[in-house]
C-alpha atoms as a PDB file:
ATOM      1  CA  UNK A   1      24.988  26.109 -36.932  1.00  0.00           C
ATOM      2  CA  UNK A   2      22.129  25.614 -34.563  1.00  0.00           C
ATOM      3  CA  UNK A   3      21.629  29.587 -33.787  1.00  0.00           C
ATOM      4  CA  UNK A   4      20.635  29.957 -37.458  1.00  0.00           C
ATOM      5  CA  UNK A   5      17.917  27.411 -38.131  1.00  0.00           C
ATOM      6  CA  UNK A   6      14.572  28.154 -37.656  1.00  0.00           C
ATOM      7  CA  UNK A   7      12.890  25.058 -36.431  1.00  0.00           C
ATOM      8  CA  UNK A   8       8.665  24.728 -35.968  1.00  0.00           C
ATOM      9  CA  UNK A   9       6.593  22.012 -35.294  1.00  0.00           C
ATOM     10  CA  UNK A  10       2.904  22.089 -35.953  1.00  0.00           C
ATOM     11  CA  UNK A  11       3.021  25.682 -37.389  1.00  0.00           C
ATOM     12  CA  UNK A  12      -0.161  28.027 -37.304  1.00  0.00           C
ATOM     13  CA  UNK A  13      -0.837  30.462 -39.821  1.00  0.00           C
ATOM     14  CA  UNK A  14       0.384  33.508 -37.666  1.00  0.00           C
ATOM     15  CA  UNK A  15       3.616  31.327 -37.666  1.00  0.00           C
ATOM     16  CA  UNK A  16       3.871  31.151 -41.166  1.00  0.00           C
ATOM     17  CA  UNK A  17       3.489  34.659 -41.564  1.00  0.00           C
ATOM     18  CA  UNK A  18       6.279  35.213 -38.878  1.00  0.00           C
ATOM     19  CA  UNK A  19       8.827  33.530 -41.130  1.00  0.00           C
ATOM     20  CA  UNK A  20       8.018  33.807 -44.430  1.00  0.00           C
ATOM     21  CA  UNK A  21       6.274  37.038 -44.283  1.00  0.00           C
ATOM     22  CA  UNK A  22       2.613  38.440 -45.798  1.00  0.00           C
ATOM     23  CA  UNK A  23       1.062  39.155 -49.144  1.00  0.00           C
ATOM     24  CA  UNK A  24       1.223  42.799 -48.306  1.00  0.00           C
ATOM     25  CA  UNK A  25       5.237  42.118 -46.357  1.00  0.00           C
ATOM     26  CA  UNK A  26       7.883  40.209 -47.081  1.00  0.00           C
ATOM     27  CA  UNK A  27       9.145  41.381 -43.521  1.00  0.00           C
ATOM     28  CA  UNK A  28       9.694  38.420 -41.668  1.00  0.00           C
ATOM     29  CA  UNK A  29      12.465  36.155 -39.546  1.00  0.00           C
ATOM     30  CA  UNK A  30      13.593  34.505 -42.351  1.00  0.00           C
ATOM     31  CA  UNK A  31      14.521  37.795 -44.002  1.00  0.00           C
ATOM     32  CA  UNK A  32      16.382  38.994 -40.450  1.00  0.00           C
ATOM     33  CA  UNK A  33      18.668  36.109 -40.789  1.00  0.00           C
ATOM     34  CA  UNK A  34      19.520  36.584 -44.232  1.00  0.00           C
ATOM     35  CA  UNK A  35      22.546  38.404 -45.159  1.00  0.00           C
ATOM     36  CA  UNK A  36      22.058  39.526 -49.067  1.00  0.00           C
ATOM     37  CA  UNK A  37      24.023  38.160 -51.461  1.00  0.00           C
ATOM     38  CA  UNK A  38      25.779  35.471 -48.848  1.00  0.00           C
ATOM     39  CA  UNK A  39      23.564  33.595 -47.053  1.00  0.00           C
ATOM     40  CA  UNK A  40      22.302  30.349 -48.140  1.00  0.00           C
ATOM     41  CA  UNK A  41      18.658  29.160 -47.124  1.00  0.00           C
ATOM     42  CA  UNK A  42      17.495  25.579 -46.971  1.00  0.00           C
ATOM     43  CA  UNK A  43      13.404  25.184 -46.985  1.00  0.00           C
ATOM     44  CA  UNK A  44      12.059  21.924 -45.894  1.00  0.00           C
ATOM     45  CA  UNK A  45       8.087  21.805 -45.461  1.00  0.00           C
ATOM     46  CA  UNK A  46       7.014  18.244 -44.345  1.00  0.00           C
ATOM     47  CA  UNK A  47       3.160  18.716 -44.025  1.00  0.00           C
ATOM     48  CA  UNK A  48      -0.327  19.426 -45.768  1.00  0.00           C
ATOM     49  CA  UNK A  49      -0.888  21.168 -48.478  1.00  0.00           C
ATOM     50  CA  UNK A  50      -4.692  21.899 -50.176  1.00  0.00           C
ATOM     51  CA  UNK A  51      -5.810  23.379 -53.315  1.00  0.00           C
ATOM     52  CA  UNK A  52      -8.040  26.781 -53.682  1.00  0.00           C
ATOM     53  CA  UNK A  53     -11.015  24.729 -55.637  1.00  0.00           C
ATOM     54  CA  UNK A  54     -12.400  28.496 -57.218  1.00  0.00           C
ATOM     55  CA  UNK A  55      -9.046  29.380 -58.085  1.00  0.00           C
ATOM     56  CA  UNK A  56      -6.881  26.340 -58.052  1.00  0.00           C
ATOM     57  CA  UNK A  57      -4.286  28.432 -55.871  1.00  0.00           C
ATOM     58  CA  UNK A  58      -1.896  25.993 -53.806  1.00  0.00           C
ATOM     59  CA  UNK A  59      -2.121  26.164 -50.189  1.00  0.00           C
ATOM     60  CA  UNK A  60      -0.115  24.966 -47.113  1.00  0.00           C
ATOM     61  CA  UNK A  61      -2.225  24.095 -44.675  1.00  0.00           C
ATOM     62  CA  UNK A  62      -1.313  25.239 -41.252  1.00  0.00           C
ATOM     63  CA  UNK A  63      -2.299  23.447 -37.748  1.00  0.00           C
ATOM     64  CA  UNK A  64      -5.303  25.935 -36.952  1.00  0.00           C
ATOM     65  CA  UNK A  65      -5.610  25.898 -41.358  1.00  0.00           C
ATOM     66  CA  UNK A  66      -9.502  24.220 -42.983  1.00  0.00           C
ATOM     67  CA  UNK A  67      -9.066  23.496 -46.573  1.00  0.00           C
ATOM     68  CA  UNK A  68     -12.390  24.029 -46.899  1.00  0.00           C
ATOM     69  CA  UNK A  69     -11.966  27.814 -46.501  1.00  0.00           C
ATOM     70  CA  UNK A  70      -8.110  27.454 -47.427  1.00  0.00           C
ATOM     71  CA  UNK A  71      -7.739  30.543 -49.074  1.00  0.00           C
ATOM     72  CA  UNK A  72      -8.453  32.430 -46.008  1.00  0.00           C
ATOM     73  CA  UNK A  73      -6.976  29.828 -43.646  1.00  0.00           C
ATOM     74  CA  UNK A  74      -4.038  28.407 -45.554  1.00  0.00           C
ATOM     75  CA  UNK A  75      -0.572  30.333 -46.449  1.00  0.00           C
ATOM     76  CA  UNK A  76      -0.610  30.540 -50.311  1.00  0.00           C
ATOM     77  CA  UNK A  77       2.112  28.910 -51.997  1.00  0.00           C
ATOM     78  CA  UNK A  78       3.082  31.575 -54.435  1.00  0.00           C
ATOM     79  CA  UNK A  79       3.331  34.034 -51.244  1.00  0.00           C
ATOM     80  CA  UNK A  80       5.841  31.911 -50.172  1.00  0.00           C
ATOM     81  CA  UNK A  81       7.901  31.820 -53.514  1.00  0.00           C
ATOM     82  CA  UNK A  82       7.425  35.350 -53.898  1.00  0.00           C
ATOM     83  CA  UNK A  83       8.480  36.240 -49.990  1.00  0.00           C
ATOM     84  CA  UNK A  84      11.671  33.766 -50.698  1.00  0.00           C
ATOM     85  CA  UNK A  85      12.764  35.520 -54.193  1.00  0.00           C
ATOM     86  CA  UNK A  86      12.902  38.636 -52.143  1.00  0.00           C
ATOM     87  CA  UNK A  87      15.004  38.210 -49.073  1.00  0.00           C
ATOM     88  CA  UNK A  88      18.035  38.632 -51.345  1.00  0.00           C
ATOM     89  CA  UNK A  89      19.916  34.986 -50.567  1.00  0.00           C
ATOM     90  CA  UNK A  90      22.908  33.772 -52.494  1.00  0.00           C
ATOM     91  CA  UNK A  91      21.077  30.389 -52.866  1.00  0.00           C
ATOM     92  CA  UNK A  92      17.719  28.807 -52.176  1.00  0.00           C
ATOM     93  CA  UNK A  93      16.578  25.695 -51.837  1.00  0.00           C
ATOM     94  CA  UNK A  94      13.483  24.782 -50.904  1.00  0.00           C
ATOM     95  CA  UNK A  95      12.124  21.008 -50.584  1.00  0.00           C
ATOM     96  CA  UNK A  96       7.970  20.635 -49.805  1.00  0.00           C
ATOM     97  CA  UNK A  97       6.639  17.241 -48.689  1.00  0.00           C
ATOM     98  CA  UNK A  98       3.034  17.821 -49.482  1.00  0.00           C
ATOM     99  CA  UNK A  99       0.046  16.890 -51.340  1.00  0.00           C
ATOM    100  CA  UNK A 100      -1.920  19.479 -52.953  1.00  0.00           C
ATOM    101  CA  UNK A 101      -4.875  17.059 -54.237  1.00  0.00           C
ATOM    102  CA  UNK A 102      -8.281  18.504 -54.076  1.00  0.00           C
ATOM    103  CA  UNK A 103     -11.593  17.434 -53.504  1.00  0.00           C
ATOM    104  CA  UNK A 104     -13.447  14.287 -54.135  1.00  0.00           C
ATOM    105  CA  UNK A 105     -17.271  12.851 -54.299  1.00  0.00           C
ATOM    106  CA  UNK A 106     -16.976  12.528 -50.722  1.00  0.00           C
ATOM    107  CA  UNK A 107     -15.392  15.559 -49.557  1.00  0.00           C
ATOM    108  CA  UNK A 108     -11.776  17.433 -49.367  1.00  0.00           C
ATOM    109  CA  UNK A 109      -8.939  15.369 -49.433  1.00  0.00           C
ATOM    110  CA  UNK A 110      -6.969  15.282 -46.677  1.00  0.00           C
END
C-alpha cells in the first residue's frame, strides 16, 4: 500500500535520523507506522556505506555524510539495527546495497 512506504532519495543525515531514529531515541517515523506485534517492515538501503578507521564501526554514508569524519557525519550501522530491534515489528527484513571498504594508499574509498 503506497500510504505506508516511506520512500527517500538522496537522504541526509537529519533524514536518517527522522526514520530510523538516534543513538539517544529510537523515536522516529518508522516506529509511528509500526503497529507492535503485526506490522511487517521491509528495509532496502541502495547507497554508500564507510568504515570508522579508529574504531572499525560501519557507517552509511548520507548525501551531506564525509567518510573522512564518518563517525560524526555518517548514521552508524549498529544504531540502525538497534533502532529496528526496537520498534516492536512482527517481521523485519532489511536488505543493504553497500560497500563498507575502507581506506587505501591513496585515500578513502569511495
Amino acid at each position: 500500500m503506497e500510504g505506508n512506504i516511506i520512500f527517500v532519495e538522496d537522504a541526509t543525515l537529519s533524514k536518517f535520523n527522522q526514520i530510523f531514529g538516534t543513538n539517544t531515541s529510537n523515536r522516529s517515523q518508522l516506529k509511528n507506522y509500526v503497529k507492535p506485534g503485526v506490522s511487517n517492515v521491509f528495509v532496502y538501503y541502495v547507497g554508500h556505506g564507510a568504515p570508522d578507521l579508529n574504531t572499525n564501526d560501519a557507517y552509511f554514508v548520507p548525501v551531506d555524510g564525509d567518510p573522512q569524519y564518518i563517525s560524526t557525519s555518517g548514521y552508524k550501522l549498529q544504531q540502525f539495527y538497534d533502532n529496528l530491534a526496537k520498534i516492536g515489528a512482527k517481521k523485519i527484513t532489511i536488505v543493504i546495497d553497500a560497500c563498507f571498504s575502507g581506506d587505501s594508499a591513496k585515500g578513502m574509498l569511495f
